[in-house]
N, C-alpha and C. Protein backbone atom coordinates (compact mmCIF):
# COMPACT_ATOMS: atom_id res chain seq x y z
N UNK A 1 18.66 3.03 5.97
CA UNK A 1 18.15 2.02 6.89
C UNK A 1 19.20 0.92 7.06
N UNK A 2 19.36 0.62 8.42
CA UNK A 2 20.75 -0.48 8.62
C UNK A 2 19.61 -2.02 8.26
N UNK A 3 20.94 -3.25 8.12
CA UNK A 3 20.37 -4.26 7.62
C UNK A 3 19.66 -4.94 8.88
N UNK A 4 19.94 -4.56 10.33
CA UNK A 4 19.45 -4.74 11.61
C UNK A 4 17.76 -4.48 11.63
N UNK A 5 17.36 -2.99 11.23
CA UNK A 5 16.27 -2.96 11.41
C UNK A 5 15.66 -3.32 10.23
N UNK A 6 16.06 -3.65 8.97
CA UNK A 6 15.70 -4.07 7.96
C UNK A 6 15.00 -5.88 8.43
N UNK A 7 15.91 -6.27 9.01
CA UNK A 7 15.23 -7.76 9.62
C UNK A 7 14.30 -7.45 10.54
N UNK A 8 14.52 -6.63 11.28
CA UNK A 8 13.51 -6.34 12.23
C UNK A 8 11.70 -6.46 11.79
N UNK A 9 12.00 -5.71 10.71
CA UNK A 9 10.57 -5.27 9.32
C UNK A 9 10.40 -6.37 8.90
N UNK A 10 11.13 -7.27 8.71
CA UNK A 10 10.77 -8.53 8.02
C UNK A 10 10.19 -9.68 9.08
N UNK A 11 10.63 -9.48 10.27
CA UNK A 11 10.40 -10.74 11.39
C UNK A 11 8.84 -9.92 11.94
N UNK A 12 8.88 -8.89 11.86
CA UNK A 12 7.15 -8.13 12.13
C UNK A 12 6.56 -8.72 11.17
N UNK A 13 6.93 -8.59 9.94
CA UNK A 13 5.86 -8.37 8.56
C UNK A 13 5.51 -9.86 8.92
N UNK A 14 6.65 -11.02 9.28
CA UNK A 14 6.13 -12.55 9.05
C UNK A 14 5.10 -12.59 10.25
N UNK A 15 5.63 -11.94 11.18
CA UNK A 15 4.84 -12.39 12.32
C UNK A 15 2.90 -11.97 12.06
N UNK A 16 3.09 -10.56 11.33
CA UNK A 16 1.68 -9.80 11.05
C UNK A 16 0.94 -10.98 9.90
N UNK A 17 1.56 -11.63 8.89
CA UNK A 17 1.07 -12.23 7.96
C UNK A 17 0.14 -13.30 8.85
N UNK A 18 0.84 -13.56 9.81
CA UNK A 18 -0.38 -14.48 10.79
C UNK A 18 -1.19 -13.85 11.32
N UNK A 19 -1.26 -12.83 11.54
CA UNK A 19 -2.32 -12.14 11.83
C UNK A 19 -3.53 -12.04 11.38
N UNK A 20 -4.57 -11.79 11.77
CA UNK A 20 -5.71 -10.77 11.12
C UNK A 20 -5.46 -9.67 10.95
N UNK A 21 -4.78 -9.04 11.11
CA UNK A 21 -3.93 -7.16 11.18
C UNK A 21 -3.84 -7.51 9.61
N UNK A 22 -3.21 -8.61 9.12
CA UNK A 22 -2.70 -8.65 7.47
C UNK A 22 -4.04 -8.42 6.75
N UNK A 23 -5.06 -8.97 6.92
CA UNK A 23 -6.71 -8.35 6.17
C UNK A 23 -6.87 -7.08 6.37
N UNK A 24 -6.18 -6.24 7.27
CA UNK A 24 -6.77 -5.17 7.16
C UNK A 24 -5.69 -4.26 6.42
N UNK A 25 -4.82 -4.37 6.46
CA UNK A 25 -3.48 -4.30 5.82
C UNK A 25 -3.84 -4.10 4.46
N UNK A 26 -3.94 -5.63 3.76
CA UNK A 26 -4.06 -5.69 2.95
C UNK A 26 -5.13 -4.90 1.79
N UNK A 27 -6.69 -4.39 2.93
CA UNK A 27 -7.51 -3.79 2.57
C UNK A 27 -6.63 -2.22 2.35
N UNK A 28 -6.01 -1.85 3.00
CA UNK A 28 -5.68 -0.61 3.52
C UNK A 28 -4.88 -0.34 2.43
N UNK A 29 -4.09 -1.16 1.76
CA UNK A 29 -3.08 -1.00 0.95
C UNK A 29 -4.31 -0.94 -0.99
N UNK A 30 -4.97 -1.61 -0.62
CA UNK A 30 -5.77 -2.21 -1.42
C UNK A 30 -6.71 -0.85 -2.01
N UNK A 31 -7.09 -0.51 -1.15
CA UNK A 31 -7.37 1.10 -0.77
C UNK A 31 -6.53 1.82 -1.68
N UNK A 32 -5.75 2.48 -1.08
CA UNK A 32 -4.69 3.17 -1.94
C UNK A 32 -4.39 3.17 -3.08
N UNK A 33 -4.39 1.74 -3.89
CA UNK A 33 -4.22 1.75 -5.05
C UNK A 33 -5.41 2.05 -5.90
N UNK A 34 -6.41 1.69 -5.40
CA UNK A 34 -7.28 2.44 -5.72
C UNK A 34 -7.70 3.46 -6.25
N UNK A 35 -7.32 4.47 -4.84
CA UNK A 35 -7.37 6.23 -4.77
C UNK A 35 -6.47 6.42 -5.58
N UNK A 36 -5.30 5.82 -5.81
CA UNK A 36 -4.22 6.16 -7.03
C UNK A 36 -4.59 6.38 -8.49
N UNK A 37 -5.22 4.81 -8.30
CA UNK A 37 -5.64 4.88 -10.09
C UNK A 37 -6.37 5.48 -10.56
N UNK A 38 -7.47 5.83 -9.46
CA UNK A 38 -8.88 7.06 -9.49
C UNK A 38 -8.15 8.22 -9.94
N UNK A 39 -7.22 8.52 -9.35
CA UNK A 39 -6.09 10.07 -9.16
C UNK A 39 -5.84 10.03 -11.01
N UNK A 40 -4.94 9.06 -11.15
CA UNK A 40 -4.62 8.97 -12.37
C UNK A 40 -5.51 9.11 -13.55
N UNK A 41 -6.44 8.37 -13.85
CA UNK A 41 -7.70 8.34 -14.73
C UNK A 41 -8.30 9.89 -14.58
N UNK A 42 -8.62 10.74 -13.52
CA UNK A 42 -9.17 12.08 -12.64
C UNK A 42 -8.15 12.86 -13.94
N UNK A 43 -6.86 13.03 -13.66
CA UNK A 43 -5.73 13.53 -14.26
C UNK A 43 -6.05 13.61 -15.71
N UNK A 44 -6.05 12.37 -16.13
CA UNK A 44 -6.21 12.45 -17.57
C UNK A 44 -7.39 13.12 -18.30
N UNK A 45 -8.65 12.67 -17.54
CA UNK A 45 -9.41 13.39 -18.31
C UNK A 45 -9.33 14.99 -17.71
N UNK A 46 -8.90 15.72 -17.09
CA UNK A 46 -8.50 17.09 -17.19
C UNK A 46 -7.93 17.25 -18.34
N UNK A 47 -6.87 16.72 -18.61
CA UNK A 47 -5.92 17.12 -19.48
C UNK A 47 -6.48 16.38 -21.06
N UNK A 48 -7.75 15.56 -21.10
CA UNK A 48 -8.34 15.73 -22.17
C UNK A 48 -9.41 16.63 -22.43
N UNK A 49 -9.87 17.43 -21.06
CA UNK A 49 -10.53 18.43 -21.53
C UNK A 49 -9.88 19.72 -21.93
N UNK A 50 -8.93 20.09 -21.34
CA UNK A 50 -7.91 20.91 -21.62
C UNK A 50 -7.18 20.59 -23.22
């Protein structure tokens, strides 16, 4: 990734932080980590029933 569109991502991201788009964002991301840690914990106990 050039350092051009790298600012590019950053002058969006500031502009989105004013947004309301960033609440949903933030849910969305918020989300994910979630389903991750679910994934993870899911994982383990397989491999403690195993």
């Amino acid at each position: 990734m050039s350092i051009s569109s790298f600012r590019r991502i950053m002058i969006a991201y500031d502009r989105m932080r004013n947004d309301s788009h960033t609440v949903f964002l933030g849910a969305f991301f918020l989300k994910g980590n979630i389903v991750f840690h679910y994934r993870m914990v899911y994982t383990r106990f397989i491999l403690k029933i195993e």
